[in-house]
Protein backbone atom coordinates (compact mmCIF):
# COMPACT_ATOMS: atom_id res chain seq x y z
CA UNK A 1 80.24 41.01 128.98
CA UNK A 2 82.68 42.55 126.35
CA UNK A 3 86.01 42.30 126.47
CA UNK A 4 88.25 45.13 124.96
CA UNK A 5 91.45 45.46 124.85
CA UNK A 6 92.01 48.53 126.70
CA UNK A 7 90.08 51.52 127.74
CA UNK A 8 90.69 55.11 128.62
CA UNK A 9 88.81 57.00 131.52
CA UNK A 10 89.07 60.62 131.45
CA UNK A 11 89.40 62.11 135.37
CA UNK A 12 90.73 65.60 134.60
CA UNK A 13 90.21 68.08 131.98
CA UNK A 14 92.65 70.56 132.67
CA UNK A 15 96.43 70.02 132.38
CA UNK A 16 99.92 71.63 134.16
CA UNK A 17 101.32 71.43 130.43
CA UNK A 18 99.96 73.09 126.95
CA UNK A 19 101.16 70.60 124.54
CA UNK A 20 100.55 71.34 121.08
CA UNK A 21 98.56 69.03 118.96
CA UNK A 22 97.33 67.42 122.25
CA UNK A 23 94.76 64.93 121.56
CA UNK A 24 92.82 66.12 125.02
CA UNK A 25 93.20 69.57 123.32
CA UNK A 26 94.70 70.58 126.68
CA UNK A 27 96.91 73.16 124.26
CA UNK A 28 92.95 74.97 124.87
CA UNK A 29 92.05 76.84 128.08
CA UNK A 30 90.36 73.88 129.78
CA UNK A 31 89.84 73.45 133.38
CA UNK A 32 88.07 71.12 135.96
CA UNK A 33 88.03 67.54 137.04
CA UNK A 34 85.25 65.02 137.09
CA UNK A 35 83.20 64.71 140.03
CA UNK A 36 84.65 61.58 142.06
CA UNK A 37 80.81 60.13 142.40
CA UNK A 38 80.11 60.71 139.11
CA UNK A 39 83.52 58.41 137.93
CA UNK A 40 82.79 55.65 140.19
CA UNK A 41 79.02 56.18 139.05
CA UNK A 42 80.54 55.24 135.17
CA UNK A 43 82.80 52.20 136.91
CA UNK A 44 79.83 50.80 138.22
CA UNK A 45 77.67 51.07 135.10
CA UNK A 46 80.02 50.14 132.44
CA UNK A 47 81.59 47.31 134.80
CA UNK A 48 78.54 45.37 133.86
CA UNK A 49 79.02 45.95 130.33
CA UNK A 50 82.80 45.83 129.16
CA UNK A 51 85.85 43.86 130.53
CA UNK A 52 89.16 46.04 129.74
CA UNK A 53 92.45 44.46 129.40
CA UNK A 54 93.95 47.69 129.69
CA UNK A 55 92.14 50.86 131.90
CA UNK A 56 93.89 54.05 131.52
CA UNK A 57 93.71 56.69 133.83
CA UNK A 58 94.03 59.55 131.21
CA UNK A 59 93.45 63.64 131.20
CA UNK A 60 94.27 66.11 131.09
CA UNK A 61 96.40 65.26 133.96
CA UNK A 62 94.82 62.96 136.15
CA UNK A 63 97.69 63.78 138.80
CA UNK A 64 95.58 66.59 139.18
CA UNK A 65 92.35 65.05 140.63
CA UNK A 66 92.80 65.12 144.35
CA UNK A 67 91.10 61.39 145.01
CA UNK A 68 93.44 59.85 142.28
CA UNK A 69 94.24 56.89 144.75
CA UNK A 70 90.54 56.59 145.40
CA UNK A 71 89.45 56.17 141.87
CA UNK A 72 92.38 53.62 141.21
CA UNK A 73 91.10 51.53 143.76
CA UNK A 74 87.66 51.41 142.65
CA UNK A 75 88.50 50.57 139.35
CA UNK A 76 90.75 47.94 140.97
CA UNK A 77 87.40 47.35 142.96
CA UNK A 78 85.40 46.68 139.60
CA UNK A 79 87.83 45.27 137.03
CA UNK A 80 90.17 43.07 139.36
CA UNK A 81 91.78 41.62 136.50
CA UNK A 82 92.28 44.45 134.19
CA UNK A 83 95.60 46.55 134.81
CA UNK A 84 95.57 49.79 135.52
CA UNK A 85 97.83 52.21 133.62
CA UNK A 86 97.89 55.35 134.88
CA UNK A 87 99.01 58.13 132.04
CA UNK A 88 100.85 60.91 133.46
CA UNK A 89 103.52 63.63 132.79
CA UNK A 90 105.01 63.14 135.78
CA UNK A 91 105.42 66.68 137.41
CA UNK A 92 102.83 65.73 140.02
CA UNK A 93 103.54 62.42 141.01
CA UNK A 94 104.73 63.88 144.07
CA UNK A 95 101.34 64.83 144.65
CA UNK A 96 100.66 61.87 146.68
CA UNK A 97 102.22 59.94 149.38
CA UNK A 98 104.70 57.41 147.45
CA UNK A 99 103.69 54.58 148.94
CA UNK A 100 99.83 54.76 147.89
CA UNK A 101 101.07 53.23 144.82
CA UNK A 102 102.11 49.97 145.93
CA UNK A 103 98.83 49.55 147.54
CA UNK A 104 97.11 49.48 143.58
CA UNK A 105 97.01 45.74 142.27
CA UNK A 106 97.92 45.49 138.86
CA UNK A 107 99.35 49.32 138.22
CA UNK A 108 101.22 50.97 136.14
CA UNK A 109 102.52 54.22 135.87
CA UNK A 110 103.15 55.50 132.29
CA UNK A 111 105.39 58.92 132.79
CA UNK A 112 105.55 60.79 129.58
CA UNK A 113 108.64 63.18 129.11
CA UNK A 114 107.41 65.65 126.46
CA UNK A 115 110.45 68.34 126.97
CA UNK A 116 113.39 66.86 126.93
CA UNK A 117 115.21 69.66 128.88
CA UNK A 118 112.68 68.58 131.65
CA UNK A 119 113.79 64.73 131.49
CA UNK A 120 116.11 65.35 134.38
CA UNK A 121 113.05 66.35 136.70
CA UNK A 122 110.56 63.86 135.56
CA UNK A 123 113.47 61.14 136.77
CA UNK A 124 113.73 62.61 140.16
CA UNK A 125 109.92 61.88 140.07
CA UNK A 126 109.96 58.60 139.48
CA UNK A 127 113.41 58.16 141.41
CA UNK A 128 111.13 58.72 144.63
CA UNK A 129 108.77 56.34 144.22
CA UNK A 130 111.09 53.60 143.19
CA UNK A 131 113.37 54.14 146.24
CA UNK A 132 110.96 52.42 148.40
CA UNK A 133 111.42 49.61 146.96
CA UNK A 134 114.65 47.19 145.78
CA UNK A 135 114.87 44.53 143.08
CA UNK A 136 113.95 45.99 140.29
CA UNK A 137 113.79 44.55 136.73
CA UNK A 138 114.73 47.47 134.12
CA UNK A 139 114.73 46.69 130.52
CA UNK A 140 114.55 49.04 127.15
CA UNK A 141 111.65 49.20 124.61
CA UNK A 142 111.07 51.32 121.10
CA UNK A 143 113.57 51.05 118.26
CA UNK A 144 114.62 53.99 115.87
CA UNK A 145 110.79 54.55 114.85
CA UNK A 146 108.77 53.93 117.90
CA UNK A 147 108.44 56.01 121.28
CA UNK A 148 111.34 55.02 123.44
CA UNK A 149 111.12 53.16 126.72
CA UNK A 150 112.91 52.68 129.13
CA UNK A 151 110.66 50.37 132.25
CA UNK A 152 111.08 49.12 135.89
CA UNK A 153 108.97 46.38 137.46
CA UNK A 154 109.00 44.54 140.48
CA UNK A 155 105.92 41.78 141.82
CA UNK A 156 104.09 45.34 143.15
CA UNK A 157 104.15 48.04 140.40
CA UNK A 158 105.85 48.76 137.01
CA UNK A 159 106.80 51.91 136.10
CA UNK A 160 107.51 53.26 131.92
CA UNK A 161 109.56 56.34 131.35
CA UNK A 162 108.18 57.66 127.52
CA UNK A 163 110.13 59.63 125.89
CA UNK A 164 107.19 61.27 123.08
CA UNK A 165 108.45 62.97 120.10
CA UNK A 166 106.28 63.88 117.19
CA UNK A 167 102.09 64.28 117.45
CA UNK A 168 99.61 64.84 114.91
CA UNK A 169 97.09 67.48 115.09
CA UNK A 170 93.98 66.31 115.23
CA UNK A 171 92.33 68.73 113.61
CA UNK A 172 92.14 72.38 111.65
CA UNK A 173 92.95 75.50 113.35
CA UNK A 174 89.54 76.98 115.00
CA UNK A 175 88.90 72.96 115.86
CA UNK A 176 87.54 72.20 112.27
CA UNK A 177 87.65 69.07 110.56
CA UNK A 178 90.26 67.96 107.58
CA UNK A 179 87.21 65.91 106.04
CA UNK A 180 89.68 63.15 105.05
CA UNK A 181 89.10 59.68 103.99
CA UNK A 182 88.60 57.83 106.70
CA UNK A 183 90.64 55.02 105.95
CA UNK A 184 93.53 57.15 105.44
CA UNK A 185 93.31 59.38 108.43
CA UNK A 186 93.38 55.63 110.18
CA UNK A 187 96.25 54.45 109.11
CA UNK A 188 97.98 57.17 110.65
CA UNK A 189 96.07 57.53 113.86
CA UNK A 190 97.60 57.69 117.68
CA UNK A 191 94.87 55.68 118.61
CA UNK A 192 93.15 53.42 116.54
CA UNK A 193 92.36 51.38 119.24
CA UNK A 194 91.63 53.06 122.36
CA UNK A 195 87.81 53.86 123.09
CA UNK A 196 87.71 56.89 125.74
CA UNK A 197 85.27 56.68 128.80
CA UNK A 198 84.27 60.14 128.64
CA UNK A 199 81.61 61.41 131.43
CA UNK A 200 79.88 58.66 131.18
CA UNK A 201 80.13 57.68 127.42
CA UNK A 202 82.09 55.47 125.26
CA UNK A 203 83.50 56.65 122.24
CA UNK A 204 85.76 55.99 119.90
CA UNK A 205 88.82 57.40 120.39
CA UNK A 206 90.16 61.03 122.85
CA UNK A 207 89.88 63.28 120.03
CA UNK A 208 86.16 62.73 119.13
CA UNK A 209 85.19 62.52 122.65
CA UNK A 210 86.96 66.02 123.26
CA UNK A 211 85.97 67.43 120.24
CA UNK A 212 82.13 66.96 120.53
CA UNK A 213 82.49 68.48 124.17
CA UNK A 214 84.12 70.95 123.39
CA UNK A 215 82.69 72.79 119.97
CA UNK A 216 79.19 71.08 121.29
CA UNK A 217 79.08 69.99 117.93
CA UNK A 218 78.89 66.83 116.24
CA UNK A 219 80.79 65.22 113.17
CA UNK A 220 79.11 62.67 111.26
CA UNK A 221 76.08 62.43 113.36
CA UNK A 222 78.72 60.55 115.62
CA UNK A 223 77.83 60.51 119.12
CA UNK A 224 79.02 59.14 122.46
CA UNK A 225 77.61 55.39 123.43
CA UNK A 226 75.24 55.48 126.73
CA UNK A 227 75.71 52.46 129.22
CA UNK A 228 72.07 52.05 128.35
CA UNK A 229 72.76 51.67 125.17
CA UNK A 230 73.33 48.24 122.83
CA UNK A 231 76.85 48.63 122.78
CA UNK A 232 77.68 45.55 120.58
CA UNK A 233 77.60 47.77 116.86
CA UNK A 234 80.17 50.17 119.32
CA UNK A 235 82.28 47.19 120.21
CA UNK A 236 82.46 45.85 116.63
CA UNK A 237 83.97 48.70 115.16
CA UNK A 238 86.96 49.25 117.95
CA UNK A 239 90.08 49.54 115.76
CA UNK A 240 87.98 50.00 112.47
CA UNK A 241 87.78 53.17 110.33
CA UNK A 242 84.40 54.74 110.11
CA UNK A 243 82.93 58.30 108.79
CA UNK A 244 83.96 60.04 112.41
CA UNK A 245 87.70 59.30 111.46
CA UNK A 246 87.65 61.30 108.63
CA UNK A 247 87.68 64.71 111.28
CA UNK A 248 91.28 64.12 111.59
CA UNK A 249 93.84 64.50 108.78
CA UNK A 250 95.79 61.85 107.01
CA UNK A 251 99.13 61.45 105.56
CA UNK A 252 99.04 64.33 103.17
CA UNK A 253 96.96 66.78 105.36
CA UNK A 254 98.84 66.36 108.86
CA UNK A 255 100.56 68.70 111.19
CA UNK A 256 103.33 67.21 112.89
CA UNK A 257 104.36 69.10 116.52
CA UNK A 258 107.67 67.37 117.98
CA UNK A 259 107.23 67.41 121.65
CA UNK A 260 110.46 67.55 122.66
CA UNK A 261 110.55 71.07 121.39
CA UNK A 262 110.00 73.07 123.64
CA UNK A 263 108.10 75.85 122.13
CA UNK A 264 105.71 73.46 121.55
CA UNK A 265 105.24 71.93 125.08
CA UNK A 266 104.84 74.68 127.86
CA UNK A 267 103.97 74.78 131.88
CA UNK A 268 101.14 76.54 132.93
CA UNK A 269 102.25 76.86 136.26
CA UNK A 270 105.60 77.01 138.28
CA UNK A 271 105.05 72.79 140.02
CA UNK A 272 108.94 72.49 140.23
CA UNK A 273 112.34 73.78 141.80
């Protein structure tokens, strides 16, 4: 068994927001969700295989999967100790009865404001859900560089507010690659760290993942990692640069979007008052 410091599984592919420089390229016309079987099919495969710290429910928006709550409990099911952090935007909280998520062991909730002159909606959100329950611990995180924080926790759920400012681009316009050195690109990478559970592969990182699937192309003969697979060469380079990296641009090369802009963030859909 493998141990890794956190994980990302992919539910949704489609988003209620088109953020530029997204690195689910949900900024593209995407759509869909994955099957439910087929996600608990990947659970119970790679639950043999790899012990995360961390397992994030990520899109897309994974609000947007109808059996959210079921798919949190079978990961609960399958990695009792790991925490679950669920990454959202926060429109569509509201999507499911509020008190579902004090029945998760070990979750979090990770809302992400990306327009600021939506802020005030996004805390109504998460207002709701923490009005059924009292003593709460609330404490600030980020300083003048990082992504600011603001978090409540109690002995059933936490709950981050994120306020996210500036994204690089993961790649050229017409999704083609900066062909930088990879140890550069690295160094300046949203997540350096973070394998992606992607229909049923491992890879290194969201942008790869949704790269390949989307172009159907691939970058440095890089692929995605089967459960079948001997994973260990896969585990030994989490949080190490290789080739693949070198798709997304470094220091000199990048594009930064500030996302709370908001030309640069906008709803698909009318989901509020």
């Amino acid at each position: 068994m493998y141990i890794v410091p956190r994980l990302d599984l992919m539910i949704a592919y489609s988003c209620n927001l088109s953020c530029v420089g997204c690195i689910s390229l949900s900024d593209l016309p995407r759509s869909g969700i994955a099957p439910t079987n087929d996600i608990f099919s990947w659970i119970d495969n790679w639950s043999k295989i790899i012990n995360p710290k961390i397992l994030s429910v990520f899109g897309g928006e994974p609000c947007i999967h109808p059996d959210l709550i079921k798919i949190c409990k079978e990961i609960q099911s399958k990695w009792p100790l790991s925490t679950i952090r669920l990454i959202t935007n926060g429109y569509l909280l509201d999507n499911f009865d509020v008190n579902d998520w004090y029945t998760i062991n070990n979750l979090e909730i990770q809302v992400s404001v990306h327009r600021k002159d939506h802020e005030k909606i996004i805390n109504q959100k998460i207002k709701n859900i923490l009005a059924c329950e009292k003593k709460w611990k609330v404490s600030l995180h980020g300083g003048k560089n990082e992504h600011k924080q603001i978090s409540w926790t109690n002995n059933k759920l936490t709950i981050y507010k994120s306020i996210f400012k500036d994204f690089v681009v993961p790649y050229k316009d017409n999704i083609v690659p900066w062909n930088s050195r990879p140890e550069d690109a690295h160094k300046i990478c949203g997540s350096p760290s973070t394998p992606i559970l992607y229909k049923g592969k491992l890879y290194k990182c969201p942008p790869v993942a949704n790269i390949i699937d989307i172009t159907n192309k691939t970058f440095c003969n890089y692929n995605g990692v089967e459960y079948t697979d001997d994973v260990n060469q896969f585990i030994n380079r989490i949080g190490k640069p290789e080739p693949v990296c070198g798709f997304c641009p470094d220091h000199t090369q990048a594009v930064i979007i500030d996302h709370s802009n908001i030309k640069n963030v906008k709803t698909k859909q009318k989901i509020f008052n």
